[in-house]
Protein backbone atom coordinates (compact mmCIF):
# COMPACT_ATOMS: atom_id res chain seq x y z
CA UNK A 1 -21.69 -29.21 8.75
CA UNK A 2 -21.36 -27.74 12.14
CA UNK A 3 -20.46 -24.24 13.44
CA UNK A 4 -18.48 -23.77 16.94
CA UNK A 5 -19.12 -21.48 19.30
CA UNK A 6 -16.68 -20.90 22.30
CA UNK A 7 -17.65 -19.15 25.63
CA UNK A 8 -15.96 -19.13 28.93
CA UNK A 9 -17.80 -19.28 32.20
CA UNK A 10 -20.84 -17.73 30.63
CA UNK A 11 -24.66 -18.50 30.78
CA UNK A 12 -25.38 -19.88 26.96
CA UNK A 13 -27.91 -17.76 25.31
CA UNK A 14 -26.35 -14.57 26.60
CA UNK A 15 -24.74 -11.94 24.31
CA UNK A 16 -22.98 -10.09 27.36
CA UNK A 17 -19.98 -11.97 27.02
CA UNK A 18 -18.63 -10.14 24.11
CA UNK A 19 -16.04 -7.97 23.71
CA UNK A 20 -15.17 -8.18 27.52
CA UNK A 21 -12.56 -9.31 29.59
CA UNK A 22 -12.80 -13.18 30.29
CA UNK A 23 -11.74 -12.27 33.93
CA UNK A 24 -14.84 -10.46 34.40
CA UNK A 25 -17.16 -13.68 34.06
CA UNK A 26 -14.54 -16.35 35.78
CA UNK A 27 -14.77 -16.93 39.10
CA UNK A 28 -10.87 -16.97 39.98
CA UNK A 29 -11.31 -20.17 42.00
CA UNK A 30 -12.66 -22.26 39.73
CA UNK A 31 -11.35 -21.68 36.39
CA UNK A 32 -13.46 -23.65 33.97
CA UNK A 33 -12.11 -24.59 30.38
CA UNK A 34 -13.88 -22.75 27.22
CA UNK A 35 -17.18 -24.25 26.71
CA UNK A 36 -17.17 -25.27 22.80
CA UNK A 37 -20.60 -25.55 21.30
CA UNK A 38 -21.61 -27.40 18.21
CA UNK A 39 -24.72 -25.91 16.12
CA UNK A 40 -25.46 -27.42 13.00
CA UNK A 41 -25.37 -25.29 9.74
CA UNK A 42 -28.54 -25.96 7.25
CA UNK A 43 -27.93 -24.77 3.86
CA UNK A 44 -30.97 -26.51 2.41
CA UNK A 45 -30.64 -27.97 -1.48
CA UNK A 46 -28.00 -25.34 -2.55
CA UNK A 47 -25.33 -26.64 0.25
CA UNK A 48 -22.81 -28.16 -2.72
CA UNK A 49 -23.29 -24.84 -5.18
CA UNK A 50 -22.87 -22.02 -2.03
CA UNK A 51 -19.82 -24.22 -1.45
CA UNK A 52 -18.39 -23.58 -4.77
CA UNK A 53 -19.63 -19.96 -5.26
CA UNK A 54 -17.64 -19.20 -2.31
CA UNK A 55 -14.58 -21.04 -3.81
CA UNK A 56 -14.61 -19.38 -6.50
CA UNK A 57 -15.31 -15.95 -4.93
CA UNK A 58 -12.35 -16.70 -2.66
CA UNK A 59 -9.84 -17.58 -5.66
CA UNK A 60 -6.49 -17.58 -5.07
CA UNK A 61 -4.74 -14.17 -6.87
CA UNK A 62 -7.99 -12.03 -7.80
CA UNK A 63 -10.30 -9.97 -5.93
CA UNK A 64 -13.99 -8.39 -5.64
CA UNK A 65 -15.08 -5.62 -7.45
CA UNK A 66 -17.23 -3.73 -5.73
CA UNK A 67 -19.72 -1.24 -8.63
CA UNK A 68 -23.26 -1.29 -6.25
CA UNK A 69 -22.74 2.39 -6.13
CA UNK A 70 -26.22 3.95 -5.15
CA UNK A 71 -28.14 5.72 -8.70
CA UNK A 72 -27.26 8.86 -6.32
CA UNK A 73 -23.48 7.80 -5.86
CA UNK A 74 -23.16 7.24 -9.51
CA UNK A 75 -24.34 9.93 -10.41
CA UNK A 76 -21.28 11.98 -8.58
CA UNK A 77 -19.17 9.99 -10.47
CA UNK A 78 -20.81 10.77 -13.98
CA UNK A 79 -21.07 14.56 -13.05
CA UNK A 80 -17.10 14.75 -12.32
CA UNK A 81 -16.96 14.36 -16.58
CA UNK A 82 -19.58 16.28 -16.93
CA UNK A 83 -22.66 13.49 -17.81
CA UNK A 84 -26.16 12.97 -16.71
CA UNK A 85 -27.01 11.10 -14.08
CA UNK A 86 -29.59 8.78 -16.31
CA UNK A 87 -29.90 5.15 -16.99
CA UNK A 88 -28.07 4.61 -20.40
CA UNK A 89 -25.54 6.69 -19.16
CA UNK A 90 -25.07 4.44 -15.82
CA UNK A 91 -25.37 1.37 -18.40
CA UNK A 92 -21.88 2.95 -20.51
CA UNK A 93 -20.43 3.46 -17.44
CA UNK A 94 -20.98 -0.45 -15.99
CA UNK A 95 -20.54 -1.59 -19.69
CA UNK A 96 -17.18 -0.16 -19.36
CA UNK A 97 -15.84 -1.80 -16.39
CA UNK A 98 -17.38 -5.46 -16.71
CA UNK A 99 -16.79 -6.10 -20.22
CA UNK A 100 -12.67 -4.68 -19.90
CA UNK A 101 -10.55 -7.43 -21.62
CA UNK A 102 -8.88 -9.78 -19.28
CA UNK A 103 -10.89 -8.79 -16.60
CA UNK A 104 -11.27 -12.10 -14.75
CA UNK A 105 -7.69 -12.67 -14.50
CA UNK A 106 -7.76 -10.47 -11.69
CA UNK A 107 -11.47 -10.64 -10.64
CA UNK A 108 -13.25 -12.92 -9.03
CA UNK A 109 -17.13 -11.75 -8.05
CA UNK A 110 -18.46 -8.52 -8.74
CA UNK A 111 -20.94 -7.17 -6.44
CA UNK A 112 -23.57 -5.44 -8.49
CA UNK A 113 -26.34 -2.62 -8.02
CA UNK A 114 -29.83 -4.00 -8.81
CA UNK A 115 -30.42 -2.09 -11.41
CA UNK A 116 -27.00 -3.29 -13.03
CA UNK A 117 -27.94 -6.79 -12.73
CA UNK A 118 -31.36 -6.42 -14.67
CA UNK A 119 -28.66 -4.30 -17.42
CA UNK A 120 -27.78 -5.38 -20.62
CA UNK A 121 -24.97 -4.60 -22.58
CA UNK A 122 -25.57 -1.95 -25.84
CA UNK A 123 -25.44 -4.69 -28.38
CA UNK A 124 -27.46 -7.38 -26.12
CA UNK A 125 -26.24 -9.49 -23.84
CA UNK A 126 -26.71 -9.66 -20.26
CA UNK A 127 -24.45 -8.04 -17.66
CA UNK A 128 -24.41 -11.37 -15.34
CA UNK A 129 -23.29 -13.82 -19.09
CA UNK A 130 -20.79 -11.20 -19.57
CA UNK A 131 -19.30 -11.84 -16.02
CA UNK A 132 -19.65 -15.61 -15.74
CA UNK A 133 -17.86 -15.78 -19.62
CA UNK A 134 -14.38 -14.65 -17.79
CA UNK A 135 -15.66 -16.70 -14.84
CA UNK A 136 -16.42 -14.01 -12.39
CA UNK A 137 -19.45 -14.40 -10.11
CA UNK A 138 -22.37 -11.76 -10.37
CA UNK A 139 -22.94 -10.65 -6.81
CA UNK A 140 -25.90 -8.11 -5.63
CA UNK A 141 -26.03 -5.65 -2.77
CA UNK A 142 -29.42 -6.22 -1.22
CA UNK A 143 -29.29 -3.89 2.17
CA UNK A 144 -31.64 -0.91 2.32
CA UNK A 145 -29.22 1.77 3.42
CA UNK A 146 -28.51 2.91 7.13
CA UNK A 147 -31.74 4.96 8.86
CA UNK A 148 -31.83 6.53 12.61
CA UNK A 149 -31.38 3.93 15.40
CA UNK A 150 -34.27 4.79 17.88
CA UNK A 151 -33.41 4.71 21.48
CA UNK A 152 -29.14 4.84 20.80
CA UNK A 153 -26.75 7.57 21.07
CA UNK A 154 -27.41 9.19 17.44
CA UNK A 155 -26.62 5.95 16.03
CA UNK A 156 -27.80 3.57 12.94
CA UNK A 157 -29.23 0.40 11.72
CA UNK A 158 -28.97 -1.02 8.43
CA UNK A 159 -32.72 -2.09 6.75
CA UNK A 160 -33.54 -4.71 4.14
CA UNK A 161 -34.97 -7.61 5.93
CA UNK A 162 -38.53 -6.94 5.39
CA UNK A 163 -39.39 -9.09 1.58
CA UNK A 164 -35.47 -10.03 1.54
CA UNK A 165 -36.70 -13.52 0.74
CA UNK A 166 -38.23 -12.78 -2.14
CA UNK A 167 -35.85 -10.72 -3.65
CA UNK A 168 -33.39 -12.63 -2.97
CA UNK A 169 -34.99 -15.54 -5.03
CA UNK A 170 -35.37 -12.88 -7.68
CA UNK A 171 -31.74 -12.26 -7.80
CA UNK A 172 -30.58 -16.17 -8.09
CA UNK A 173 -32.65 -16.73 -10.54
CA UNK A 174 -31.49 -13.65 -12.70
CA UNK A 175 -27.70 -14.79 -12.07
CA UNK A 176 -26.59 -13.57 -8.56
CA UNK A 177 -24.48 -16.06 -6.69
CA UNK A 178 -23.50 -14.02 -4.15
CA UNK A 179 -25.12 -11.47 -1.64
CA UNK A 180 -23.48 -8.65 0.06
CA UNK A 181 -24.82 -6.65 3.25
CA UNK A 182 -22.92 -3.47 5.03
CA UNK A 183 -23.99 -2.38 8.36
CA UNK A 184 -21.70 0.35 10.32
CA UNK A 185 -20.29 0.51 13.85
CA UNK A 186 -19.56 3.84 15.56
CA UNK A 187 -16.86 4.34 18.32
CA UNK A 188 -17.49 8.07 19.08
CA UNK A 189 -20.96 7.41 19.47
CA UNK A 190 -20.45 4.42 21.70
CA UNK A 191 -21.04 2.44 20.48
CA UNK A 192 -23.74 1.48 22.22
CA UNK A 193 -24.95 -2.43 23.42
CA UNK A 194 -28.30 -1.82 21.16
CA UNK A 195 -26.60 -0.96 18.03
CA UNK A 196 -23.76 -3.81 18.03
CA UNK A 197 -26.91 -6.15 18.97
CA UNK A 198 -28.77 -4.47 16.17
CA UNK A 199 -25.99 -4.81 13.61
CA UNK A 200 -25.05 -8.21 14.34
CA UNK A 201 -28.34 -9.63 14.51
CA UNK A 202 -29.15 -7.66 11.14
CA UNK A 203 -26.25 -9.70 9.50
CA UNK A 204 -27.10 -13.02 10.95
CA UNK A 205 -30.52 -12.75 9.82
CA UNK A 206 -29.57 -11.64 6.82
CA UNK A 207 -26.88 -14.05 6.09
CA UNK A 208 -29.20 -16.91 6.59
CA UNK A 209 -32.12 -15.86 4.53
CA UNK A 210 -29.42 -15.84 1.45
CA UNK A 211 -28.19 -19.02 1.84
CA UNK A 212 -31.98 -20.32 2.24
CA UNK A 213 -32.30 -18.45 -1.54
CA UNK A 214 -29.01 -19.68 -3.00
CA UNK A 215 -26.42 -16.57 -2.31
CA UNK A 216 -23.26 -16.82 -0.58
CA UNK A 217 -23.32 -13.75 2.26
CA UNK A 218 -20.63 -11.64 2.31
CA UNK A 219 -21.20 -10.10 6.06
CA UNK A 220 -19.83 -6.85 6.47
CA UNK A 221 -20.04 -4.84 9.99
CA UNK A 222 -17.84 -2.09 9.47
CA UNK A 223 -15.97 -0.19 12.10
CA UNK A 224 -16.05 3.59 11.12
CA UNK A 225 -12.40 5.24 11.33
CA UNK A 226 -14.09 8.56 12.06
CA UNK A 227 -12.47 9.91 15.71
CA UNK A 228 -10.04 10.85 17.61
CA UNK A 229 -9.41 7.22 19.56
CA UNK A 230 -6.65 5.08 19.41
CA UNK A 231 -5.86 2.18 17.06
CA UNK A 232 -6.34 0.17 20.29
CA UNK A 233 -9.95 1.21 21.16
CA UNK A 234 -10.82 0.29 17.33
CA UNK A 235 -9.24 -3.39 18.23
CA UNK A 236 -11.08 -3.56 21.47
CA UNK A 237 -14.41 -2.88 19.70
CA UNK A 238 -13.54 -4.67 16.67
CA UNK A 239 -13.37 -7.45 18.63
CA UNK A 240 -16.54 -7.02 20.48
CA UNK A 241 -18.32 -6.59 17.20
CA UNK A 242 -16.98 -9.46 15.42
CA UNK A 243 -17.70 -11.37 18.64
CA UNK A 244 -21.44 -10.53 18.87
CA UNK A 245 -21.88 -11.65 15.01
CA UNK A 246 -19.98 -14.53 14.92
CA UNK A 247 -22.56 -15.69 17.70
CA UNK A 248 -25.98 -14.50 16.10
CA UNK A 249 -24.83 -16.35 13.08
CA UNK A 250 -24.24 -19.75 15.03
CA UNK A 251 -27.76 -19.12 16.38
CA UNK A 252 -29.11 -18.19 12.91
């Protein structure tokens, strides 16, 4: 397999094309064509399965379902009925949603806390048989949460790298087919060249270490709505974003 990369009129190896104008890096007497790059993709023994994960992630007609809720998010959830935030009671709550009847008509993956995917159901049997009996792939969230950005404009970086490897093998070989990794994007604080380098190079790392263990990636930079700016400045950084990412993970 092969990935493309397109640049035009750009040094290769340089991440300053993104998100700009094309105008600003062609000379407007000699207008060269888009420069289309070939990098081969190596998805080491698991190539055929991470091919059919993502089929079958990507189903036509049903969807993800998303329960890697933090302990600390869950527990907001269980105090709005008035329950402790504890593990048995986390367990009912988890029980509840992947074992519903009929479930994987509509669901495809579900992208689990780790604590969920080492769970059991009350009488026995394992969270990950329960989804892969309705043929819904267990999934894992295996980022470390955002922390301070040093050197940005009060900005973020997502951690998890460090040991990602071997948890990641840990996670295949308790059922997890799929990986998923959120990093954000701020436009009122920027966002700044650092912190879209950061993020995508975050994901791109990330997204090849999973493969290497067995996981489809789900890669997820996400623009934050928060601000007063136009629908067009979230496109024009959307774009820059997406951009940078796409081209750390043909290098990655």
């Amino acid at each position: 397999m092969a990935a493309s990369v397109i640049k035009a009129g750009v040094r290769l190896g340089s991440s300053q094309w993104t998100g700009q104008s094309l105008t600003q890096n062609i000379d407007s007497h000699k207008q060269p064509k888009a420069q289309r790059v070939s990098m081969p993709i190596r998805a080491g023994s698991y190539a055929e399965e991470l091919v059919q994960t993502a089929k079958t992630v990507a189903s036509p007609g049903r969807g993800i379902l998303a329960i890697d809720e933090s302990n600390a998010t869950c527990g907001k959830r269980l105090a709005s009925i008035g329950l402790e935030n504890n593990e048995t009671n986390r367990q009912a709550y988890r029980q509840l949603l992947l074992t519903t009847p009929g479930l994987g008509e509509y669901i495809s993956g579900s992208i689990l806390f780790e604590e969920t995917l080492y769970q059991s159901t009350t009488d026995g049997r394992k969270f990950v048989d329960c989804l892969r009996e309705q043929n819904i792939m267990p999934g894992i969230k295996v980022d470390k949460g955002l922390v301070p950005l040093p050197g940005s404009n009060n900005e973020s970086w997502c951690q998890g790298l460090d040991g990602l490897a071997s948890r990641s093998a840990e996670y295949y070989k308790q059922g997890a087919r799929f990986a998923k990794w959120r990093t954000v994007v701020s436009i009122p604080n920027g966002p700044s060249d650092l912190a879209v380098k950061e993020a995508a190079w975050g994901l791109a790392r990330y997204a090849a270490i999973s493969q290497d263990n067995g996981l489809v990636p789900i890669v997820e930079p996400e623009i934050l709505l928060d601000g007063d700016h136009s629908i067009d400045r979230t496109l024009e950084v959307a774009e820059k974003v997406w951009a940078e990412v796409f081209f750390y993970l043909a290098e990655n």
